[in-house]
C-alpha atoms as a PDB file:
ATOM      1  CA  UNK A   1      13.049   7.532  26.682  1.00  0.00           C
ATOM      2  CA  UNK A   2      10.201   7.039  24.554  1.00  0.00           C
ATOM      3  CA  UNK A   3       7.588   9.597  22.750  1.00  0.00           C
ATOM      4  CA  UNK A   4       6.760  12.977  24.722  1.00  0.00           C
ATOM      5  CA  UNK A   5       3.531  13.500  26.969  1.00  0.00           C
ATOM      6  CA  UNK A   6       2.644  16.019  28.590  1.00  0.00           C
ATOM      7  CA  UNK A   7       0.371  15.647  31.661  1.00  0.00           C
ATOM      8  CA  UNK A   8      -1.829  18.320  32.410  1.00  0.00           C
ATOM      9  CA  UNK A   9      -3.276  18.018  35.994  1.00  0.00           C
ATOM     10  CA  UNK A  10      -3.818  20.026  39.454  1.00  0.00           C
ATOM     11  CA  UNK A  11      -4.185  17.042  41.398  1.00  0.00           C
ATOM     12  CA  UNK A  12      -0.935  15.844  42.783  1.00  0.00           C
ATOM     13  CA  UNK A  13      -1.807  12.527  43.017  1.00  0.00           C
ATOM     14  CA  UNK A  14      -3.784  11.918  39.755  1.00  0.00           C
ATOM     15  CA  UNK A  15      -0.673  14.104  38.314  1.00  0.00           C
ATOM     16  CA  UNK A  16       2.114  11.387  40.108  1.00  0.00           C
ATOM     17  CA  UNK A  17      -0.045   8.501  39.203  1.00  0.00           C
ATOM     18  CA  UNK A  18      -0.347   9.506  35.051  1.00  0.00           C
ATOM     19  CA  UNK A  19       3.658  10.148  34.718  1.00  0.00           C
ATOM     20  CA  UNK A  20       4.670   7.138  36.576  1.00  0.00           C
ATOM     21  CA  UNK A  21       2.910   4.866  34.824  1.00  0.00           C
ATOM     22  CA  UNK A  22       4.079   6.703  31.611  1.00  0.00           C
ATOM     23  CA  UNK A  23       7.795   6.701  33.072  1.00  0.00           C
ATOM     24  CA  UNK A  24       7.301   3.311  32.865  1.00  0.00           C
ATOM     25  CA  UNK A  25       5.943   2.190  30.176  1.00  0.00           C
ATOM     26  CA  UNK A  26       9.056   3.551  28.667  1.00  0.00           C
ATOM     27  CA  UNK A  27       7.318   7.293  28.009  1.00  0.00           C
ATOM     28  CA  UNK A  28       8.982  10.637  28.631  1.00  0.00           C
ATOM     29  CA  UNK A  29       6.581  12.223  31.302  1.00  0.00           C
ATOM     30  CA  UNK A  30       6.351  16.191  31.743  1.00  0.00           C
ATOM     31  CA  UNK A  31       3.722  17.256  34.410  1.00  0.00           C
ATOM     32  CA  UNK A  32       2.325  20.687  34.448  1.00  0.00           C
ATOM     33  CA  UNK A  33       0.297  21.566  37.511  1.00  0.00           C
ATOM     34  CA  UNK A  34      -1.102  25.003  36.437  1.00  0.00           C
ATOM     35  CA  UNK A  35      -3.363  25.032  33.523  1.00  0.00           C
ATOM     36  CA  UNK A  36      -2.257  28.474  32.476  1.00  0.00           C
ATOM     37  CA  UNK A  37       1.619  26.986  32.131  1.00  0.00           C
ATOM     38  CA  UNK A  38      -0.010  24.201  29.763  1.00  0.00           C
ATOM     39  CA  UNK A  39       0.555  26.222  25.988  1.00  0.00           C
ATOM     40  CA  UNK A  40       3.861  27.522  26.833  1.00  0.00           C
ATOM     41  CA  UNK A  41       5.578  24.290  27.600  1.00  0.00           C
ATOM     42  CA  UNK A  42       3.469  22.314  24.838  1.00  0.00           C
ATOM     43  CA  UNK A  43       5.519  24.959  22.965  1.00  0.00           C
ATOM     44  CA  UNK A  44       8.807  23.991  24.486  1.00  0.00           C
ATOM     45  CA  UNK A  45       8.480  20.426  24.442  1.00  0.00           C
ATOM     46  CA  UNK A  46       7.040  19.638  21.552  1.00  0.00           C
ATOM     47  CA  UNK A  47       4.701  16.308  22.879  1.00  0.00           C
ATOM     48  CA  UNK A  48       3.734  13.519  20.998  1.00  0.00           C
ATOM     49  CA  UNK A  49       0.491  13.429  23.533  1.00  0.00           C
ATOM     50  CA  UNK A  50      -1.063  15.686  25.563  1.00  0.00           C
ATOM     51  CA  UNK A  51      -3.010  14.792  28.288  1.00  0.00           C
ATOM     52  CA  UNK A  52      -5.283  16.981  29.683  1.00  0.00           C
ATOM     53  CA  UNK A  53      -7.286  17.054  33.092  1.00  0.00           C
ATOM     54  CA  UNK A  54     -10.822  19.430  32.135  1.00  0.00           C
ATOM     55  CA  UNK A  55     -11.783  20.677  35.401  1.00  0.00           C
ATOM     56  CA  UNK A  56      -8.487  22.829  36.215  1.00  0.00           C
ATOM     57  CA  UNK A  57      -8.434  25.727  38.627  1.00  0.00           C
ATOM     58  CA  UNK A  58      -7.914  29.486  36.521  1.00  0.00           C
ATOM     59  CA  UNK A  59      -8.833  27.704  33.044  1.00  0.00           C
ATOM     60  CA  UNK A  60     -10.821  24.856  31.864  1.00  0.00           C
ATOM     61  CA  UNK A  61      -9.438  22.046  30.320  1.00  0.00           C
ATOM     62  CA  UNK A  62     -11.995  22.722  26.820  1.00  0.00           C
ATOM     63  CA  UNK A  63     -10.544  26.247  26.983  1.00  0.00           C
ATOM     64  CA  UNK A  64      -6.920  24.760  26.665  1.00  0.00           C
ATOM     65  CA  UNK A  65      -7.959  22.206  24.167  1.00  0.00           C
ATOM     66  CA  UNK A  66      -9.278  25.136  21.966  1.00  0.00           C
ATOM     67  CA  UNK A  67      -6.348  27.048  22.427  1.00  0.00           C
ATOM     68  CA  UNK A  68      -4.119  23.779  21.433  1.00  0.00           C
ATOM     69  CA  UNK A  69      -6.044  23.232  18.461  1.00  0.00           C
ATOM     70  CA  UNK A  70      -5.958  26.957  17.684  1.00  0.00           C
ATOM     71  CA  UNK A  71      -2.172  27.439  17.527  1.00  0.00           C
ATOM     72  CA  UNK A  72      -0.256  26.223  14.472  1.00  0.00           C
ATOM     73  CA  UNK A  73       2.492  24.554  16.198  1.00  0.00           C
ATOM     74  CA  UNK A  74       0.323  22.555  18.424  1.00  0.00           C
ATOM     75  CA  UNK A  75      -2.315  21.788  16.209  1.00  0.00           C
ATOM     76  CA  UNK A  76      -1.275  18.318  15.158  1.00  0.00           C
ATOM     77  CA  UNK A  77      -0.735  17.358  18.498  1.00  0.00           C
ATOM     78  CA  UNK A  78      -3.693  14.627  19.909  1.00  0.00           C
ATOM     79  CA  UNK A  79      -5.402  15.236  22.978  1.00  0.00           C
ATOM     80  CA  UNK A  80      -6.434  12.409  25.941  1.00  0.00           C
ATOM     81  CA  UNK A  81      -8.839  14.281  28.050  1.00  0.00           C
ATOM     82  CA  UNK A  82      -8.859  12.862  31.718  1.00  0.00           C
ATOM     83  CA  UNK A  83     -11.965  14.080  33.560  1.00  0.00           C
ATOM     84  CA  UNK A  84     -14.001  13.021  36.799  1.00  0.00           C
ATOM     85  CA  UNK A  85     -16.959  14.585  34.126  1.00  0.00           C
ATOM     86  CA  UNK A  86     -18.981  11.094  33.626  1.00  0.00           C
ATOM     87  CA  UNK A  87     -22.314  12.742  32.708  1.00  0.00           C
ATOM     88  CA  UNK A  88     -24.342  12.295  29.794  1.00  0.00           C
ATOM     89  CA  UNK A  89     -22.972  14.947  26.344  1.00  0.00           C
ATOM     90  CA  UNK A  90     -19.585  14.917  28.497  1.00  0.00           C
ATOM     91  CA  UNK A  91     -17.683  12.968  26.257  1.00  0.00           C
ATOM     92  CA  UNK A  92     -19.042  14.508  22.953  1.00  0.00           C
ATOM     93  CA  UNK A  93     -18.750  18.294  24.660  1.00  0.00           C
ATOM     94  CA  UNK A  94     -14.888  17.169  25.331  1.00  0.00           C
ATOM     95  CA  UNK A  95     -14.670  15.714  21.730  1.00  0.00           C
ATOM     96  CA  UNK A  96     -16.129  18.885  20.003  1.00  0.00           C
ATOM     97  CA  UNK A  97     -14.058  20.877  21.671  1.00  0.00           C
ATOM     98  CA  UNK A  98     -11.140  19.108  19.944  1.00  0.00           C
ATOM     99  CA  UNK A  99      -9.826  15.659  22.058  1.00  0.00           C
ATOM    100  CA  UNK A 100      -8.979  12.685  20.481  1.00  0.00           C
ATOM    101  CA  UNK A 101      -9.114  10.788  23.411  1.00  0.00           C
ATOM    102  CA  UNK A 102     -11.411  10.321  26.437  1.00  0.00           C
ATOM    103  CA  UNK A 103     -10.682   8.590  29.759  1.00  0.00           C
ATOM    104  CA  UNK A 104     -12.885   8.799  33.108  1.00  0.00           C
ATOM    105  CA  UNK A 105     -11.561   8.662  36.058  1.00  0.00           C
ATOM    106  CA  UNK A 106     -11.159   7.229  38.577  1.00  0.00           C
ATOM    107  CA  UNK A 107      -8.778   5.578  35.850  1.00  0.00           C
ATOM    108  CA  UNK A 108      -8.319   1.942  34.615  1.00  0.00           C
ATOM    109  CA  UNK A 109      -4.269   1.266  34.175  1.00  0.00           C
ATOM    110  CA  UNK A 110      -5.079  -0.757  31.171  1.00  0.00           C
ATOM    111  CA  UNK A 111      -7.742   1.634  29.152  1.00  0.00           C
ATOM    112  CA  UNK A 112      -5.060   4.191  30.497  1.00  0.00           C
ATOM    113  CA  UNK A 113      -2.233   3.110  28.553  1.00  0.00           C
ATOM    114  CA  UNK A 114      -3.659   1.473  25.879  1.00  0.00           C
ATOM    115  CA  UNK A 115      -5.188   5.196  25.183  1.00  0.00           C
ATOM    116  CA  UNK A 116      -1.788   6.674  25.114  1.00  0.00           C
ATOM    117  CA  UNK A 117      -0.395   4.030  22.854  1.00  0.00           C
ATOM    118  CA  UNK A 118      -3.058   4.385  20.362  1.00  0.00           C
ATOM    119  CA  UNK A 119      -1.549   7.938  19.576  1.00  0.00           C
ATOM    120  CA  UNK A 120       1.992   8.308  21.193  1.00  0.00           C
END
Protein backbone atom coordinates (compact mmCIF):
# COMPACT_ATOMS: atom_id res chain seq x y z
CA UNK A 1 0.00 0.00 0.00
CA UNK A 2 0.73 3.47 -0.55
CA UNK A 3 1.06 6.68 1.93
CA UNK A 4 -1.30 6.68 5.17
CA UNK A 5 -4.74 8.64 5.40
CA UNK A 6 -6.75 8.82 7.79
CA UNK A 7 -10.46 9.53 7.15
CA UNK A 8 -12.26 11.27 9.65
CA UNK A 9 -16.09 11.02 9.10
CA UNK A 10 -19.57 10.08 10.91
CA UNK A 11 -21.28 9.48 7.83
CA UNK A 12 -21.06 5.91 6.75
CA UNK A 13 -21.42 6.49 3.38
CA UNK A 14 -19.29 9.66 2.81
CA UNK A 15 -16.80 7.55 5.24
CA UNK A 16 -17.04 4.18 2.60
CA UNK A 17 -16.96 6.43 -0.36
CA UNK A 18 -13.42 8.52 0.82
CA UNK A 19 -11.44 5.08 1.70
CA UNK A 20 -12.48 3.27 -1.33
CA UNK A 21 -11.51 5.54 -3.61
CA UNK A 22 -8.24 5.93 -1.56
CA UNK A 23 -7.96 1.95 -1.42
CA UNK A 24 -7.76 2.38 -4.82
CA UNK A 25 -5.84 4.73 -5.89
CA UNK A 26 -3.24 2.62 -4.29
CA UNK A 27 -3.64 4.59 -0.62
CA UNK A 28 -3.71 2.92 2.78
CA UNK A 29 -7.25 3.98 4.10
CA UNK A 30 -8.01 4.12 8.02
CA UNK A 31 -11.61 5.37 8.81
CA UNK A 32 -12.47 6.72 12.15
CA UNK A 33 -16.16 7.26 12.77
CA UNK A 34 -16.02 9.09 16.17
CA UNK A 35 -14.37 12.38 16.21
CA UNK A 36 -13.18 11.95 19.75
CA UNK A 37 -11.10 8.55 18.50
CA UNK A 38 -9.49 10.96 15.74
CA UNK A 39 -5.98 12.14 17.97
CA UNK A 40 -5.40 8.84 19.41
CA UNK A 41 -5.14 6.86 16.25
CA UNK A 42 -3.43 9.89 14.29
CA UNK A 43 -1.04 8.93 17.13
CA UNK A 44 -0.93 5.28 16.28
CA UNK A 45 -0.80 5.49 12.71
CA UNK A 46 1.24 8.01 11.97
CA UNK A 47 -0.74 9.44 8.46
CA UNK A 48 0.72 11.04 5.71
CA UNK A 49 -2.94 12.86 5.32
CA UNK A 50 -5.59 13.46 7.39
CA UNK A 51 -8.82 14.01 6.26
CA UNK A 52 -11.20 15.52 8.25
CA UNK A 53 -15.13 15.86 8.05
CA UNK A 54 -15.95 19.53 10.26
CA UNK A 55 -19.38 19.03 11.30
CA UNK A 56 -18.84 15.77 13.60
CA UNK A 57 -21.19 14.77 16.38
CA UNK A 58 -19.32 15.33 20.25
CA UNK A 59 -16.46 17.61 18.58
CA UNK A 60 -16.06 19.82 15.69
CA UNK A 61 -13.89 19.15 13.03
CA UNK A 62 -11.88 22.99 13.73
CA UNK A 63 -11.64 21.72 17.32
CA UNK A 64 -9.70 18.54 16.05
CA UNK A 65 -7.72 20.48 13.56
CA UNK A 66 -6.50 22.71 16.51
CA UNK A 67 -5.79 19.93 18.56
CA UNK A 68 -3.72 18.25 15.48
CA UNK A 69 -1.83 21.25 14.96
CA UNK A 70 -1.34 21.62 18.71
CA UNK A 71 0.39 18.29 19.42
CA UNK A 72 4.05 17.85 18.45
CA UNK A 73 3.78 14.57 16.87
CA UNK A 74 0.98 15.50 14.65
CA UNK A 75 1.89 18.81 13.83
CA UNK A 76 3.52 18.22 10.48
CA UNK A 77 0.80 16.26 9.40
CA UNK A 78 -1.56 18.24 6.44
CA UNK A 79 -5.09 18.47 6.81
CA UNK A 80 -8.02 18.03 3.80
CA UNK A 81 -11.08 19.35 5.43
CA UNK A 82 -14.29 17.74 3.84
CA UNK A 83 -17.37 19.78 4.80
CA UNK A 84 -21.09 20.18 3.47
CA UNK A 85 -20.05 24.05 4.99
CA UNK A 86 -20.24 25.98 1.42
CA UNK A 87 -20.95 29.44 2.91
CA UNK A 88 -19.17 32.51 2.49
CA UNK A 89 -15.65 32.85 5.37
CA UNK A 90 -16.13 28.86 5.43
CA UNK A 91 -13.17 28.05 3.70
CA UNK A 92 -10.88 30.75 5.31
CA UNK A 93 -12.54 29.87 9.03
CA UNK A 94 -11.41 26.07 8.09
CA UNK A 95 -7.98 27.38 6.82
CA UNK A 96 -7.26 29.54 9.98
CA UNK A 97 -8.01 27.01 12.01
CA UNK A 98 -5.08 25.07 10.49
CA UNK A 99 -6.19 22.87 7.02
CA UNK A 100 -4.21 22.69 4.18
CA UNK A 101 -6.78 21.49 2.14
CA UNK A 102 -10.46 22.24 1.41
CA UNK A 103 -13.03 20.10 -0.43
CA UNK A 104 -17.00 20.64 -0.50
CA UNK A 105 -19.08 18.17 -0.70
CA UNK A 106 -21.09 16.68 -2.22
CA UNK A 107 -17.50 15.66 -3.61
CA UNK A 108 -15.95 15.66 -7.15
CA UNK A 109 -13.77 12.18 -7.58
CA UNK A 110 -11.28 14.14 -9.50
CA UNK A 111 -10.76 17.49 -7.17
CA UNK A 112 -10.99 14.57 -4.53
CA UNK A 113 -7.95 12.83 -5.36
CA UNK A 114 -6.05 15.22 -6.95
CA UNK A 115 -6.32 17.01 -3.29
CA UNK A 116 -4.90 14.02 -1.62
CA UNK A 117 -2.09 13.66 -4.08
CA UNK A 118 -1.01 17.15 -3.76
CA UNK A 119 0.11 16.24 -0.09
CA UNK A 120 0.15 12.36 0.40
Amino acid sequence: MGKTVLVVEDNELNLRLFCDLLNAHGYSAHPVRDGRDALAKAREIAPDLIIMDIQLPHVSGLELIGQVKADPALRAVPIMAVTAYAGKGDEEQIRAAGAEAYVSKPISVIRFIESVGAFA
